[in-house]
C-alpha atoms as a PDB file:
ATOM      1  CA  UNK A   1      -4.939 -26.485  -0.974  1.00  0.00           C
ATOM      2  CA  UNK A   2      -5.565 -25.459  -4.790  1.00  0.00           C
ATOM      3  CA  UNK A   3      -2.602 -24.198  -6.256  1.00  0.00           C
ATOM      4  CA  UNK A   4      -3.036 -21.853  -8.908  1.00  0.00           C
ATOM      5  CA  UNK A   5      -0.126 -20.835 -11.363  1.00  0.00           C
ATOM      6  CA  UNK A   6       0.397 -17.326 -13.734  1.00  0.00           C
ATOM      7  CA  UNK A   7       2.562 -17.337 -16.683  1.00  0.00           C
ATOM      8  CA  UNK A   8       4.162 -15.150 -18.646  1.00  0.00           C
ATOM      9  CA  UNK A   9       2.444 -11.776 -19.158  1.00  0.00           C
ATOM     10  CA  UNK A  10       0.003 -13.148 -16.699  1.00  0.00           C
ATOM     11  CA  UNK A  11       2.090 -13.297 -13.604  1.00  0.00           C
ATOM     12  CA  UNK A  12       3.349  -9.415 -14.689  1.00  0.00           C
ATOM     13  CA  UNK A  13      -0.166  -8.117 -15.007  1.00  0.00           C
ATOM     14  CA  UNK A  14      -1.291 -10.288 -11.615  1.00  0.00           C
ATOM     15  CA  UNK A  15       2.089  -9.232 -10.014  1.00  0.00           C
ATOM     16  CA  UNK A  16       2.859 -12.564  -8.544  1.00  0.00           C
ATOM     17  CA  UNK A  17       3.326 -16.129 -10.263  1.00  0.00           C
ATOM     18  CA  UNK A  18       0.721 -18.424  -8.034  1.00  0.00           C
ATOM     19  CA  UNK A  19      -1.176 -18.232  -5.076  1.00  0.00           C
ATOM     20  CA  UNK A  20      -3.208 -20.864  -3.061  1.00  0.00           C
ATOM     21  CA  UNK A  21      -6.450 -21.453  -2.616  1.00  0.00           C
ATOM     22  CA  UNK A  22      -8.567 -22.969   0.179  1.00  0.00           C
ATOM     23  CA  UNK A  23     -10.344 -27.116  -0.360  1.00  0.00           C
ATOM     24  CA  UNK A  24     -13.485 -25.177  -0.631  1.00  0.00           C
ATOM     25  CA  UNK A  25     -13.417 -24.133  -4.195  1.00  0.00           C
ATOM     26  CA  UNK A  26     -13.256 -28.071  -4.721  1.00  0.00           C
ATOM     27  CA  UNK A  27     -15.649 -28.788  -6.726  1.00  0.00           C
ATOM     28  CA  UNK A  28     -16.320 -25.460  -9.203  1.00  0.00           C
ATOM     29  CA  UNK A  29     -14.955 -26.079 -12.564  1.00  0.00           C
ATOM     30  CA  UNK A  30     -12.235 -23.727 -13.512  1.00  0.00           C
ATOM     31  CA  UNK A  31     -14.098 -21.556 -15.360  1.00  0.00           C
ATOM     32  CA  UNK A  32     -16.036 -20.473 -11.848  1.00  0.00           C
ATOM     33  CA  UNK A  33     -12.612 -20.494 -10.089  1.00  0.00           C
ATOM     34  CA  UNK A  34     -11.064 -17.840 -13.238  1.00  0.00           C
ATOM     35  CA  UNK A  35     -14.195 -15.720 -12.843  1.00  0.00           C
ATOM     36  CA  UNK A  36     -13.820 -15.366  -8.712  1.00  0.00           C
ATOM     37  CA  UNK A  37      -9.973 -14.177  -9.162  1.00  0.00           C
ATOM     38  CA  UNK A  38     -11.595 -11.572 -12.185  1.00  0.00           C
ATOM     39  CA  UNK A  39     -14.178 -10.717  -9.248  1.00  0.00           C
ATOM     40  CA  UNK A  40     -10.800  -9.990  -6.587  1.00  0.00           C
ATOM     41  CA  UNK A  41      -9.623  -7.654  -9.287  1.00  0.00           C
ATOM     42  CA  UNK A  42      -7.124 -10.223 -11.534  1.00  0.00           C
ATOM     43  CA  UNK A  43      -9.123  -8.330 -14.482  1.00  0.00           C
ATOM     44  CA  UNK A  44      -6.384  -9.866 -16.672  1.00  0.00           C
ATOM     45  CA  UNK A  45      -8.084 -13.171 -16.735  1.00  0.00           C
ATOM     46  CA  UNK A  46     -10.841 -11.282 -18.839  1.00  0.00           C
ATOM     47  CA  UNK A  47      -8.640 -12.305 -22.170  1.00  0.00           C
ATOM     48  CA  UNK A  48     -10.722 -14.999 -23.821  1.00  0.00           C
ATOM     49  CA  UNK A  49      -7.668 -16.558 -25.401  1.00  0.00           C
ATOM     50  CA  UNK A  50      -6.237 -17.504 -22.279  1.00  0.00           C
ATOM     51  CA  UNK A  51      -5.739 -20.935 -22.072  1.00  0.00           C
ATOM     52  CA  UNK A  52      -6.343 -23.321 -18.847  1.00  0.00           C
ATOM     53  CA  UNK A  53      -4.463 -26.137 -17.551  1.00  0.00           C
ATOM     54  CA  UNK A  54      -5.611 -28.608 -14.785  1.00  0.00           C
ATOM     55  CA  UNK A  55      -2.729 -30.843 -13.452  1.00  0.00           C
ATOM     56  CA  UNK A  56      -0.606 -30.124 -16.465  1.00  0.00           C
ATOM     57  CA  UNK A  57      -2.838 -30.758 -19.196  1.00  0.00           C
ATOM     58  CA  UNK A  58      -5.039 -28.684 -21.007  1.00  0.00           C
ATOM     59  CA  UNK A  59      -8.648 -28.373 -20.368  1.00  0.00           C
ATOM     60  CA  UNK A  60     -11.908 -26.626 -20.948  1.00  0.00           C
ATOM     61  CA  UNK A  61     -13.391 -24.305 -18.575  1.00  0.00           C
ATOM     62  CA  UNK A  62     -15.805 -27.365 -17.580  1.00  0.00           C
ATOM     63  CA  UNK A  63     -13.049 -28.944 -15.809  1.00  0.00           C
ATOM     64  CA  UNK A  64     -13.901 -29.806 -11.918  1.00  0.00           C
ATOM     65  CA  UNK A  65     -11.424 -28.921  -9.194  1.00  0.00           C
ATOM     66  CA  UNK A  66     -10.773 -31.573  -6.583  1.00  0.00           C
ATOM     67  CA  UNK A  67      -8.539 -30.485  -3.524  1.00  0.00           C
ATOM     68  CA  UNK A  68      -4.785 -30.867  -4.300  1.00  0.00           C
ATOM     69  CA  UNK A  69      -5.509 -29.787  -7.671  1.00  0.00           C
ATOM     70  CA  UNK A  70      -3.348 -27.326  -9.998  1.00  0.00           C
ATOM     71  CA  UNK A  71      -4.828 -25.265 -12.202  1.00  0.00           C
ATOM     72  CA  UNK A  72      -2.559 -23.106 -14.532  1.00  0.00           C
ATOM     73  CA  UNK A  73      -3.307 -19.715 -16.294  1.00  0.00           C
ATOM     74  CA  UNK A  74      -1.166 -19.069 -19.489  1.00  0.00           C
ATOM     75  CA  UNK A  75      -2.047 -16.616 -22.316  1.00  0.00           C
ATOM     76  CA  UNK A  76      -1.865 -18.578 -25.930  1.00  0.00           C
ATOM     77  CA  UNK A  77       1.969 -19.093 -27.086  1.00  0.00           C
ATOM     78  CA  UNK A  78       3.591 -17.895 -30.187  1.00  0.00           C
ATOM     79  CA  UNK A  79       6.829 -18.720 -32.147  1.00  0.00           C
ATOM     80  CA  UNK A  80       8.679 -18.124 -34.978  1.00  0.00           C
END
């Protein structure tokens, strides 16, 4: 299984904070993954500043899944 993870306004917009994913999107970089869940209607995925992380480090949408993989959604952080 993939694990996928939401956070922050992510997981409010989605309406849950992960879901799984069958071994068969091994494989597919994230960036194919992201666009399939924008295709199943998690339109807030659109947001270009969204960043990606595979197995808890950051990545580019070039990244390839392998099965057992976890691939985290977060929208860019701010402080102050």
């Amino acid at each position: 299984m993939i694990n996928v993870l939401f956070f922050a306004r992510l997981k409010d917009q989605i309406g849950q904070a992960d879901i799984q994913l069958e071994n068969n999107v091994a494989g597919k970089t994230v960036a194919e993954i992201q666009q399939q869940l924008i295709e199943q209607g998690m339109t807030a995925l659109q947001d270009d500043s969204i960043r990606i992380a595979l197995n808890q480090t950051f990545c580019s949408g070039d990244a390839v899944i392998k099965a057992g993989d976890e691939v985290a959604f977060m929208p860019p952080v701010t402080g102050g």
